[in-house]
PDB file of N, CA and C in Angstrom:
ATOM      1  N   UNK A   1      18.461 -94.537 -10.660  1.00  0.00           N
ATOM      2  CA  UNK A   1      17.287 -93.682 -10.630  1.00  0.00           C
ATOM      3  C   UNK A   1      16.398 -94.115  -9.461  1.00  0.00           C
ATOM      4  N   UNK A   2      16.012 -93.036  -8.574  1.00  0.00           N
ATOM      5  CA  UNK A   2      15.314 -93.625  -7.394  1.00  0.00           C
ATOM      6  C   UNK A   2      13.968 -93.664  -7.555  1.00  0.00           C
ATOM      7  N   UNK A   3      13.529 -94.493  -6.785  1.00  0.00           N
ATOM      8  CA  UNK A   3      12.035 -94.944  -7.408  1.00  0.00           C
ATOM      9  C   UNK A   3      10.956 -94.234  -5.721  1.00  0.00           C
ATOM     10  N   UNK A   4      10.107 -94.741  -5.995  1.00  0.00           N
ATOM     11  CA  UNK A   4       8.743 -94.603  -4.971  1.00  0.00           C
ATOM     12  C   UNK A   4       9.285 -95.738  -4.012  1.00  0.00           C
ATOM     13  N   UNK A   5       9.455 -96.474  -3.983  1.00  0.00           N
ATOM     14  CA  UNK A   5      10.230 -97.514  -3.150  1.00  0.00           C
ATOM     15  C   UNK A   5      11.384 -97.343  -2.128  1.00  0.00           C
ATOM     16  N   UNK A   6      12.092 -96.671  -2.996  1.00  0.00           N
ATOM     17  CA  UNK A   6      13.337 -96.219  -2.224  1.00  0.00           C
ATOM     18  C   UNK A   6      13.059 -95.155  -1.120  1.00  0.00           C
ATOM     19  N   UNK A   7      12.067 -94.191  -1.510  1.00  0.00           N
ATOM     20  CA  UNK A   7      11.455 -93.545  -0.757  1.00  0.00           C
ATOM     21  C   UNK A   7      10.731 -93.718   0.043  1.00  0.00           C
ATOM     22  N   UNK A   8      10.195 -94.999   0.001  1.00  0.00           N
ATOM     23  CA  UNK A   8       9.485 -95.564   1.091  1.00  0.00           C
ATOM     24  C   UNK A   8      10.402 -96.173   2.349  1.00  0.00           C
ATOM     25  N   UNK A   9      11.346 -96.672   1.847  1.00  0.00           N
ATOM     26  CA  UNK A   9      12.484 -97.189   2.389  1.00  0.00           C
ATOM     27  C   UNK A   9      13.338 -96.501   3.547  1.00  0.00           C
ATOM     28  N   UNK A  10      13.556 -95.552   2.343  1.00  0.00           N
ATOM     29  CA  UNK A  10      14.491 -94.325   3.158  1.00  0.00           C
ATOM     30  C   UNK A  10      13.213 -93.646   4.137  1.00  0.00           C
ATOM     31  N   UNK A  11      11.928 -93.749   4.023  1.00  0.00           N
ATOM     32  CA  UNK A  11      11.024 -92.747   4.910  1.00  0.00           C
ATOM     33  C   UNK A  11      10.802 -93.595   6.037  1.00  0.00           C
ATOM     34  N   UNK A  12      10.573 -94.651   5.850  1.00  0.00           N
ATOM     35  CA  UNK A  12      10.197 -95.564   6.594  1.00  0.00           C
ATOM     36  C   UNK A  12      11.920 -96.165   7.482  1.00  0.00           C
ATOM     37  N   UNK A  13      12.622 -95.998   7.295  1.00  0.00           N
ATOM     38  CA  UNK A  13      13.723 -96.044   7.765  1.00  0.00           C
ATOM     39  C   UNK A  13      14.504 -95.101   9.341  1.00  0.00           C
ATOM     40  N   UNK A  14      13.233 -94.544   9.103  1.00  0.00           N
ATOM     41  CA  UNK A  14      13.570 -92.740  10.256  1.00  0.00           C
ATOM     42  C   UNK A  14      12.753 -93.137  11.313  1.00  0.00           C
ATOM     43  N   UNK A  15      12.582 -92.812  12.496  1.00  0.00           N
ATOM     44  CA  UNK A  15      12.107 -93.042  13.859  1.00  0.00           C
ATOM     45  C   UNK A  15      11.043 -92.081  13.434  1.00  0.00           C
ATOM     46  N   UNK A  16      10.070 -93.142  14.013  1.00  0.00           N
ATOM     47  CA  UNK A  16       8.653 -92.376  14.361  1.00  0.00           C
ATOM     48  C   UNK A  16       7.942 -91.892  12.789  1.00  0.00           C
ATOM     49  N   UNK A  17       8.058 -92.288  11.800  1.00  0.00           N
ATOM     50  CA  UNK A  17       7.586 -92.044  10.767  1.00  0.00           C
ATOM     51  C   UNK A  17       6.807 -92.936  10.029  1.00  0.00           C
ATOM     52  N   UNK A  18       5.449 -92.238   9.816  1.00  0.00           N
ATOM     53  CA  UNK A  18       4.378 -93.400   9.591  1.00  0.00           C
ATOM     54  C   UNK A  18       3.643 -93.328   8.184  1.00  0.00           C
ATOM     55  N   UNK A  19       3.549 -94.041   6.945  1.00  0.00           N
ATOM     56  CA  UNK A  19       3.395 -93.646   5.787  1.00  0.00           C
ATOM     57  C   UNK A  19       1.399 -94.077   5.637  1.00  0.00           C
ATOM     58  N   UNK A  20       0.941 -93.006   5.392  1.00  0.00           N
ATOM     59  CA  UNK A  20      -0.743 -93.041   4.927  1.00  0.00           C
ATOM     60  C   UNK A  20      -1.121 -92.292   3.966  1.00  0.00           C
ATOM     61  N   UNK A  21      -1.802 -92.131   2.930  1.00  0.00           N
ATOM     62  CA  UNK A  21      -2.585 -91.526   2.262  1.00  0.00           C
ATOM     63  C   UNK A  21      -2.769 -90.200   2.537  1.00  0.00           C
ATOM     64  N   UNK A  22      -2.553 -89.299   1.402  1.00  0.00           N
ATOM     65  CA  UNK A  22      -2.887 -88.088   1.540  1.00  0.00           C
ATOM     66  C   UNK A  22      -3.542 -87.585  -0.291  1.00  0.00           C
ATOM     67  N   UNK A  23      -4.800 -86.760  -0.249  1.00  0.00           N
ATOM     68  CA  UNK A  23      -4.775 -86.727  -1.156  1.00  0.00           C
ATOM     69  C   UNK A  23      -4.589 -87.983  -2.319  1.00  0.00           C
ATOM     70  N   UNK A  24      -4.840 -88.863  -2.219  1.00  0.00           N
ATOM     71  CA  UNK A  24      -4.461 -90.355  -3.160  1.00  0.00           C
ATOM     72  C   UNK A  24      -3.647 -90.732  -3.450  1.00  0.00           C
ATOM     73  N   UNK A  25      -2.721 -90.033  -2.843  1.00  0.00           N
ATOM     74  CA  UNK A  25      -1.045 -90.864  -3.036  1.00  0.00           C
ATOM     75  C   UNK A  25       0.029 -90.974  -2.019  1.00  0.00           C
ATOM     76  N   UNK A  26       0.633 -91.862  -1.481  1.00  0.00           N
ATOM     77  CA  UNK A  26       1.457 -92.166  -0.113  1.00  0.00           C
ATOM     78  C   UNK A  26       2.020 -90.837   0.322  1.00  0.00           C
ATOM     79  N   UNK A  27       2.090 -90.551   1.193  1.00  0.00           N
ATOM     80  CA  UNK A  27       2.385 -89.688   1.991  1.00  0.00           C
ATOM     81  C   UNK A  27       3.221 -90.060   3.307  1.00  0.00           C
ATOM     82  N   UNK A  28       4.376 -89.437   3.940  1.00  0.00           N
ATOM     83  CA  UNK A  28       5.036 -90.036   4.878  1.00  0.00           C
ATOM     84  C   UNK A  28       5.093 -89.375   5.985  1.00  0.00           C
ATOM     85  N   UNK A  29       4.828 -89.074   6.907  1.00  0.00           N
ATOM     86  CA  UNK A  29       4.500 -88.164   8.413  1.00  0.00           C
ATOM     87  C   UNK A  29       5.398 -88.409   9.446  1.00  0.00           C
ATOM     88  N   UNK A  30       6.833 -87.444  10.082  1.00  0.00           N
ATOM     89  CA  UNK A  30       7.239 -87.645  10.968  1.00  0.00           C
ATOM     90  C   UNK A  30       6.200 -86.845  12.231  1.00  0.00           C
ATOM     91  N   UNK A  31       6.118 -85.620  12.666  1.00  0.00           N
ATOM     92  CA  UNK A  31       5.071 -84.934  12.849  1.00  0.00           C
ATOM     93  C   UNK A  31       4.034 -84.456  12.609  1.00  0.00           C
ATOM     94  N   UNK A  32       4.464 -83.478  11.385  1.00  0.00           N
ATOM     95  CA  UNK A  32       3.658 -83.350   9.968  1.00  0.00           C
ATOM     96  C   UNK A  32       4.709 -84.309   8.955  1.00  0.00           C
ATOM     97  N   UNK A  33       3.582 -84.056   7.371  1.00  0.00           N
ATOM     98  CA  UNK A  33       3.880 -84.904   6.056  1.00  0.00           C
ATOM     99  C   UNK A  33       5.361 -83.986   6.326  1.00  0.00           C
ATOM    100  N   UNK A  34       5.948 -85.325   5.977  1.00  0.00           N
ATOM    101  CA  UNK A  34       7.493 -84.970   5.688  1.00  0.00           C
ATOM    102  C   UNK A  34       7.766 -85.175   4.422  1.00  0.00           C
ATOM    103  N   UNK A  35       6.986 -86.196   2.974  1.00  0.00           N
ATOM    104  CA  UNK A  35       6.821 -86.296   1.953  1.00  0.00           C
ATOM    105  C   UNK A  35       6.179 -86.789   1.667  1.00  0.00           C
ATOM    106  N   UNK A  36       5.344 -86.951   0.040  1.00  0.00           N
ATOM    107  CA  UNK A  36       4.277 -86.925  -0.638  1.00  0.00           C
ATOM    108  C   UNK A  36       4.772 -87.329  -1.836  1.00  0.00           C
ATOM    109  N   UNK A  37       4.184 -88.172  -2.746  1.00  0.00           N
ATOM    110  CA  UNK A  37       4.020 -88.352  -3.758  1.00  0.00           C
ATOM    111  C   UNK A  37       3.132 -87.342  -4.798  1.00  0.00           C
ATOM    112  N   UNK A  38       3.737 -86.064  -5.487  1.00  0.00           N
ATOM    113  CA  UNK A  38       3.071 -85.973  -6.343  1.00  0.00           C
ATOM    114  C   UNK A  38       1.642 -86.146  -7.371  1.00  0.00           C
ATOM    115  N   UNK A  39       3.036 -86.697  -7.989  1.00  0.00           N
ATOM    116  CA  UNK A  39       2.177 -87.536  -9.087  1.00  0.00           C
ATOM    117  C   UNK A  39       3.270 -88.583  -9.400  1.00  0.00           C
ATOM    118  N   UNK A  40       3.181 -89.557 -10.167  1.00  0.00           N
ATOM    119  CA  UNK A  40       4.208 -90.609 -10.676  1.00  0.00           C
ATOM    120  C   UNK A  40       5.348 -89.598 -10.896  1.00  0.00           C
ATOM    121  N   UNK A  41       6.589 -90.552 -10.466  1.00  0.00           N
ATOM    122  CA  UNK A  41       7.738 -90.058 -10.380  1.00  0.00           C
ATOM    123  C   UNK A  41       8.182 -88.349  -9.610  1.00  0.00           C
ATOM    124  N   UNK A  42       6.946 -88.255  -9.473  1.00  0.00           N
ATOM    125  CA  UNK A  42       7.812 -86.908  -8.816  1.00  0.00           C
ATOM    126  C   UNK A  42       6.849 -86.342  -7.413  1.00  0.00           C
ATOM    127  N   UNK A  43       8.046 -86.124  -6.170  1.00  0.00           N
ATOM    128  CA  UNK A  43       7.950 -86.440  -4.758  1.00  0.00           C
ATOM    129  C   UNK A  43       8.275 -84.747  -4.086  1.00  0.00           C
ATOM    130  N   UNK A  44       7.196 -84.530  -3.161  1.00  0.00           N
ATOM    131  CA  UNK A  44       6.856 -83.449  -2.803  1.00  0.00           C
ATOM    132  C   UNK A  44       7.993 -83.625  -1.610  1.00  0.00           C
ATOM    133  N   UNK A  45       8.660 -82.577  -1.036  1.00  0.00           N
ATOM    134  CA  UNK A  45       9.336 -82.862   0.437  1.00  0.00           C
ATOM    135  C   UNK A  45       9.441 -81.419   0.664  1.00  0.00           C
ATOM    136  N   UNK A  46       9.975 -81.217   2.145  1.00  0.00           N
ATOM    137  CA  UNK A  46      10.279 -79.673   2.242  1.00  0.00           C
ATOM    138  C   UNK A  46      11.828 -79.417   2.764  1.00  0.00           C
ATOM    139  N   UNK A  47      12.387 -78.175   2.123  1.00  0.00           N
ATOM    140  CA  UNK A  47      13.305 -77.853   2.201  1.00  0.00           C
ATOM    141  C   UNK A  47      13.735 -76.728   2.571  1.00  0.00           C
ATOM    142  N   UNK A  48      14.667 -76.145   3.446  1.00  0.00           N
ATOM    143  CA  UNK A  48      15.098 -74.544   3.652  1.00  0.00           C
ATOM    144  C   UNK A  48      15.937 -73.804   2.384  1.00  0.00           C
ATOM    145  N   UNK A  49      15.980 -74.705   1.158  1.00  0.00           N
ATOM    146  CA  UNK A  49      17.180 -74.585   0.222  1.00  0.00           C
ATOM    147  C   UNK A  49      16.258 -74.608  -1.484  1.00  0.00           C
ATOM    148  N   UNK A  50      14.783 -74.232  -1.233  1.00  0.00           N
ATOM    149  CA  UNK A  50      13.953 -74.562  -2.856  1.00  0.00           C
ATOM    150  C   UNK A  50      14.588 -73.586  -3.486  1.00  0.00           C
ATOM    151  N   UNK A  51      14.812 -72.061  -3.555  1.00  0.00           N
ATOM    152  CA  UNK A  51      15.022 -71.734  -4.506  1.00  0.00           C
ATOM    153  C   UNK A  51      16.427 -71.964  -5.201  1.00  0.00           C
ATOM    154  N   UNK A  52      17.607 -72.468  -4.288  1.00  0.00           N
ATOM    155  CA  UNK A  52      18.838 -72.791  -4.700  1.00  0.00           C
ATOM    156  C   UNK A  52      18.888 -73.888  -5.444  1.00  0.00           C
ATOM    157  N   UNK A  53      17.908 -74.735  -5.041  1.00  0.00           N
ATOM    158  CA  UNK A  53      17.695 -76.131  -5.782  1.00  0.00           C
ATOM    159  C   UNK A  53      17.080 -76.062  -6.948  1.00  0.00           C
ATOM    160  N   UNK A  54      16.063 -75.226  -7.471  1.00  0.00           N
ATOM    161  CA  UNK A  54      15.537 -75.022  -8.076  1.00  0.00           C
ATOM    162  C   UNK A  54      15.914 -74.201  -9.254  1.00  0.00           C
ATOM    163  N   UNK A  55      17.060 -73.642  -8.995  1.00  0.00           N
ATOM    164  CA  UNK A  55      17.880 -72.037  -9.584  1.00  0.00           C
ATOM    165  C   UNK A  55      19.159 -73.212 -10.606  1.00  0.00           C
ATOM    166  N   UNK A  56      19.334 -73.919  -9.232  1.00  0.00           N
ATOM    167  CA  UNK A  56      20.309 -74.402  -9.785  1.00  0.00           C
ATOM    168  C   UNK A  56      20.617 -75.674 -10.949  1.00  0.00           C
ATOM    169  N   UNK A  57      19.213 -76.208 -10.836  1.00  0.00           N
ATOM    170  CA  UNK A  57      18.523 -77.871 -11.019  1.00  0.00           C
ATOM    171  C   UNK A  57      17.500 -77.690 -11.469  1.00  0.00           C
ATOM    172  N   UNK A  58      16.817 -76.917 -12.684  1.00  0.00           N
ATOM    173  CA  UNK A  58      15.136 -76.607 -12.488  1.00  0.00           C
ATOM    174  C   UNK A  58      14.514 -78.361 -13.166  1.00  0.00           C
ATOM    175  N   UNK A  59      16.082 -78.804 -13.728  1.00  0.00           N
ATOM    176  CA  UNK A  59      15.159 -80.276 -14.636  1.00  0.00           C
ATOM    177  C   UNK A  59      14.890 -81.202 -13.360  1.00  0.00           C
ATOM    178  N   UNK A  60      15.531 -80.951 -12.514  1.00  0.00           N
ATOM    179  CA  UNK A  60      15.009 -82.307 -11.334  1.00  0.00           C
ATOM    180  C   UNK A  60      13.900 -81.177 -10.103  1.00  0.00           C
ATOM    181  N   UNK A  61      14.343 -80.108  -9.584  1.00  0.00           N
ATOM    182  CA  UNK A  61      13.732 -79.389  -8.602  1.00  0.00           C
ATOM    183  C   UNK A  61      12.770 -78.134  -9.125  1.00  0.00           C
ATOM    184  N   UNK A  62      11.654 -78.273  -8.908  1.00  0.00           N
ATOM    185  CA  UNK A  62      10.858 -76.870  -9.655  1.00  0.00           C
ATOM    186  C   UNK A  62       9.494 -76.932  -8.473  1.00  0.00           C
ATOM    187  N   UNK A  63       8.592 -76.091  -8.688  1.00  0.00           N
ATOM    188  CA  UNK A  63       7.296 -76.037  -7.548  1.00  0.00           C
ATOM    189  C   UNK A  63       6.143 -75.370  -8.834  1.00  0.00           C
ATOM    190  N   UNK A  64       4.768 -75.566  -8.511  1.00  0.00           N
ATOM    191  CA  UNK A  64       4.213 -74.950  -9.243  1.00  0.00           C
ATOM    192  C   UNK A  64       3.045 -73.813  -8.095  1.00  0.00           C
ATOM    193  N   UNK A  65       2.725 -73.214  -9.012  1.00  0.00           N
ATOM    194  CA  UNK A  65       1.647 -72.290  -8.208  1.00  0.00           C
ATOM    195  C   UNK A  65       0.773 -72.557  -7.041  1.00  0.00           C
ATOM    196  N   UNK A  66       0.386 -73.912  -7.092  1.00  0.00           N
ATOM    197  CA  UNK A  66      -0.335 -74.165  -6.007  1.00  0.00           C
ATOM    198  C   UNK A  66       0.921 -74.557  -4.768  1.00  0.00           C
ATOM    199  N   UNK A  67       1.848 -74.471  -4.929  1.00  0.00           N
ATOM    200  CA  UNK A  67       2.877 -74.490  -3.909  1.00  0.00           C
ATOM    201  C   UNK A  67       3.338 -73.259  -3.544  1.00  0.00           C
ATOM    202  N   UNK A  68       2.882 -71.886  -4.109  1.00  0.00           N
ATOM    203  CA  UNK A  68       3.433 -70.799  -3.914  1.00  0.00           C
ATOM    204  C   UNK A  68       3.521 -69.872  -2.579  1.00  0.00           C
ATOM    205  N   UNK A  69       2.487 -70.613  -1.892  1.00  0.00           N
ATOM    206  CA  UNK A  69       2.060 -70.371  -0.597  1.00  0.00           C
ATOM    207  C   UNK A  69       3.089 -71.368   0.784  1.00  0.00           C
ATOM    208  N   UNK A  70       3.519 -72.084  -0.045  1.00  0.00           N
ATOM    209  CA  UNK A  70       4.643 -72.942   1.051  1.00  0.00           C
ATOM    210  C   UNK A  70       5.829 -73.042   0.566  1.00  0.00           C
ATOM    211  N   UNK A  71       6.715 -71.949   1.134  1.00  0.00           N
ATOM    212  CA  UNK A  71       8.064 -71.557   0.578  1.00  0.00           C
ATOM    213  C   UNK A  71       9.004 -72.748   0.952  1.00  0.00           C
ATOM    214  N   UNK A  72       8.208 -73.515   1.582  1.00  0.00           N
ATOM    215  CA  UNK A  72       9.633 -75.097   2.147  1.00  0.00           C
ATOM    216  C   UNK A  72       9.249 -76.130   1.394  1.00  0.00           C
ATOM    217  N   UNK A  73       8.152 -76.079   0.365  1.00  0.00           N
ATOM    218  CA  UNK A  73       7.957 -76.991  -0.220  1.00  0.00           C
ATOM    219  C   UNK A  73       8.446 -77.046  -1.996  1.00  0.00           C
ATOM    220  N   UNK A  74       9.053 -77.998  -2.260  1.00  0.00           N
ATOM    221  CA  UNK A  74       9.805 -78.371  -3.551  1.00  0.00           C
ATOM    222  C   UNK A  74       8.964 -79.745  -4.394  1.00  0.00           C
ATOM    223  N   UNK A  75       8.864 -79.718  -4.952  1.00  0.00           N
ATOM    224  CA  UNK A  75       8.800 -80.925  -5.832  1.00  0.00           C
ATOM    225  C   UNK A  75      10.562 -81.436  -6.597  1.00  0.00           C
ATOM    226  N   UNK A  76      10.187 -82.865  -6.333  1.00  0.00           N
ATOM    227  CA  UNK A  76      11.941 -83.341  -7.144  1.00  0.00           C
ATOM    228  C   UNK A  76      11.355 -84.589  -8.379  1.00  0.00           C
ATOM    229  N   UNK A  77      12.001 -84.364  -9.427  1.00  0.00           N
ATOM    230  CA  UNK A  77      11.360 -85.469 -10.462  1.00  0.00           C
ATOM    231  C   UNK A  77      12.473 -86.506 -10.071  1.00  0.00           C
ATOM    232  N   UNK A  78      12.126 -87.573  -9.137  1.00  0.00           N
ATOM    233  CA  UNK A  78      12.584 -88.568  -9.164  1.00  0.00           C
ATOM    234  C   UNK A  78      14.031 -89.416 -10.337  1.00  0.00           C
ATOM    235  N   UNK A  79      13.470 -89.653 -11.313  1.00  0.00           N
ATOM    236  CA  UNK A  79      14.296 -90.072 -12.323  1.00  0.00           C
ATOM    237  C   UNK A  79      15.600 -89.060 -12.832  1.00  0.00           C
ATOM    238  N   UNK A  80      15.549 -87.564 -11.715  1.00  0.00           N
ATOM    239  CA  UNK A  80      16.696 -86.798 -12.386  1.00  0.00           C
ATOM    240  C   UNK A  80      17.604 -86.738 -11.181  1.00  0.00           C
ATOM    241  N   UNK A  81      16.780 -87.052  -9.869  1.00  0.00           N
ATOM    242  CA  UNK A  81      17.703 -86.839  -8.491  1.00  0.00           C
ATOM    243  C   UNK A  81      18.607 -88.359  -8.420  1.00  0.00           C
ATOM    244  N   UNK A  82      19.756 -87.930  -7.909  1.00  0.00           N
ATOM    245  CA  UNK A  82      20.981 -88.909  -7.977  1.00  0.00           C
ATOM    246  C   UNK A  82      20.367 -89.468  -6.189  1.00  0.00           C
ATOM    247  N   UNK A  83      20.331 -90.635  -5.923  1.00  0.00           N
ATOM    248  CA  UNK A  83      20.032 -91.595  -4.503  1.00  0.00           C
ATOM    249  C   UNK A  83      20.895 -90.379  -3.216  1.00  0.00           C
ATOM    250  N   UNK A  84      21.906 -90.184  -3.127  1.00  0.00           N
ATOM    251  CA  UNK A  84      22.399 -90.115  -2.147  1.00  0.00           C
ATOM    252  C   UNK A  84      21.645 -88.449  -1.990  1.00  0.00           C
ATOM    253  N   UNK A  85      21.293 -87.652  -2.886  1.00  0.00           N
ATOM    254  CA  UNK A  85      20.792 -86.191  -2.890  1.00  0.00           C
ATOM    255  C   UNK A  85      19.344 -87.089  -2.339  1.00  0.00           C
ATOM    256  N   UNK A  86      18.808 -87.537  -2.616  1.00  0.00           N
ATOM    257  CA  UNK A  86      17.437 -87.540  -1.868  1.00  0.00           C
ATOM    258  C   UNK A  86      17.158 -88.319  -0.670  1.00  0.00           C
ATOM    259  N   UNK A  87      18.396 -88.760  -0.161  1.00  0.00           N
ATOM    260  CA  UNK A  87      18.411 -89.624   0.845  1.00  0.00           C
ATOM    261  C   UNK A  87      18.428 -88.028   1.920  1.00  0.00           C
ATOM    262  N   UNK A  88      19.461 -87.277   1.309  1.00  0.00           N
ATOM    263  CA  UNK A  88      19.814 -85.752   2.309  1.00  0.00           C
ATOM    264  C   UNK A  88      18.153 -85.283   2.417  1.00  0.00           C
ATOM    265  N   UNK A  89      17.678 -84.805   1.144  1.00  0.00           N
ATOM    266  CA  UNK A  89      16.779 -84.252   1.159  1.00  0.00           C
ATOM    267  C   UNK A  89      15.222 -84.299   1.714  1.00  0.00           C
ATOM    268  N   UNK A  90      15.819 -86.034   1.748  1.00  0.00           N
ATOM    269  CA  UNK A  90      14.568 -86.836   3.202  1.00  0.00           C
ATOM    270  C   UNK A  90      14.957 -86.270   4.125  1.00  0.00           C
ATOM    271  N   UNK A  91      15.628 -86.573   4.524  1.00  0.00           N
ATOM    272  CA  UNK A  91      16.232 -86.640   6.418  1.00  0.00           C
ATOM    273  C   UNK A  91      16.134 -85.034   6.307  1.00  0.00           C
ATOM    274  N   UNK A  92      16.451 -83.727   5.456  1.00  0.00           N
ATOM    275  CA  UNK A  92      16.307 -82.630   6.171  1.00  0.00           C
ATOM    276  C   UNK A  92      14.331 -82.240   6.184  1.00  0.00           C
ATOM    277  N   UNK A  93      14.070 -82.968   5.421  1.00  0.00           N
ATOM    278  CA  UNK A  93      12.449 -82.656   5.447  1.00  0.00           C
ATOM    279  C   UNK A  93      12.138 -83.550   6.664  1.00  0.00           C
ATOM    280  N   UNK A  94      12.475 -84.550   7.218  1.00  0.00           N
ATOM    281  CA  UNK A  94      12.154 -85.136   8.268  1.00  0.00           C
ATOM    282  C   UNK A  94      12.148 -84.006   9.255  1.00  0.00           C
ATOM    283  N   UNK A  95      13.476 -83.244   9.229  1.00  0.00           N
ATOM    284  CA  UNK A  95      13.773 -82.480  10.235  1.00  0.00           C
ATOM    285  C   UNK A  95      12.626 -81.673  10.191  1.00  0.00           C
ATOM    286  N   UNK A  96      12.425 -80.995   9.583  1.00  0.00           N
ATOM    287  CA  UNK A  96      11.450 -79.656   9.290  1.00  0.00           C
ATOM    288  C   UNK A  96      10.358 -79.866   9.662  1.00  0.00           C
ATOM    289  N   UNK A  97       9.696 -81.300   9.153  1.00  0.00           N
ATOM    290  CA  UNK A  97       8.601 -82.178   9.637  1.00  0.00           C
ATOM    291  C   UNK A  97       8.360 -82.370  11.327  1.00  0.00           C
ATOM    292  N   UNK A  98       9.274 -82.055  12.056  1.00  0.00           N
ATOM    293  CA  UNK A  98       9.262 -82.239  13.247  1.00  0.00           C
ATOM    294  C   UNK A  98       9.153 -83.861  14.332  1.00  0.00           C
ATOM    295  N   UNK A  99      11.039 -84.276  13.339  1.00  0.00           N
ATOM    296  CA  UNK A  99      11.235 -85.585  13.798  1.00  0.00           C
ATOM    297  C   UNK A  99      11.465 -85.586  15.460  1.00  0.00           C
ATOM    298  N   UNK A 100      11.017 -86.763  15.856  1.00  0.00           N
ATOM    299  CA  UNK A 100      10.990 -86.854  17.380  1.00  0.00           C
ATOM    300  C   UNK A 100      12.353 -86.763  17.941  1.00  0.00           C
ATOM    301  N   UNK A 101      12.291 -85.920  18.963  1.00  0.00           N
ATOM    302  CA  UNK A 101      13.760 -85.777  19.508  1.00  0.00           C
ATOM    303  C   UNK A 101      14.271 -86.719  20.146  1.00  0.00           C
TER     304      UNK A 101
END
């Protein structure tokens, strides 16, 4: 089960990515926030793939209303995503985030 750690790990692991505060909880910035902490256990990132993830996975991937306005943004409950799915799901939000070329 991947933790806030691992995510720090894996964020902090990517070129040019710098983790600060957003809203009161870590936040990770390749260009823009590439991910966010929620709330405990569950990690904001963006994706070209929410509603498939979400359609397909609603117990780990879902968004709520105040996300309705940012179609690349997903919430993932941590404790249901398997390590190697959120390791992908970093690195393509890195991308989106506008990792340095």
């Amino acid at each position: 089960m991947p933790t806030e750690d691992d995510v720090r790990r894996i964020c902090l692991a990517l070129p040019g990515v710098s983790e600060r505060e957003s809203w009161g909880q870590p936040a990770w910035f390749a260009r823009t926030m590439m991910a966010r902490i929620w709330e405990p256990g569950v990690l904001t990132v963006k994706t070209t793939e929410r509603e498939a993830l979400a359609g397909n996975d609603p117990a780990t991937f879902y968004w709520t209303p105040h996300h309705d306005r940012s179609p690349k943004l997903v919430l993932v409950r941590l404790p249901q995503v398997q390590p190697e799915e959120l390791d992908e799901l970093l690195r393509e939000s890195y991308r989106i985030a506008g990792a340095p070329k």
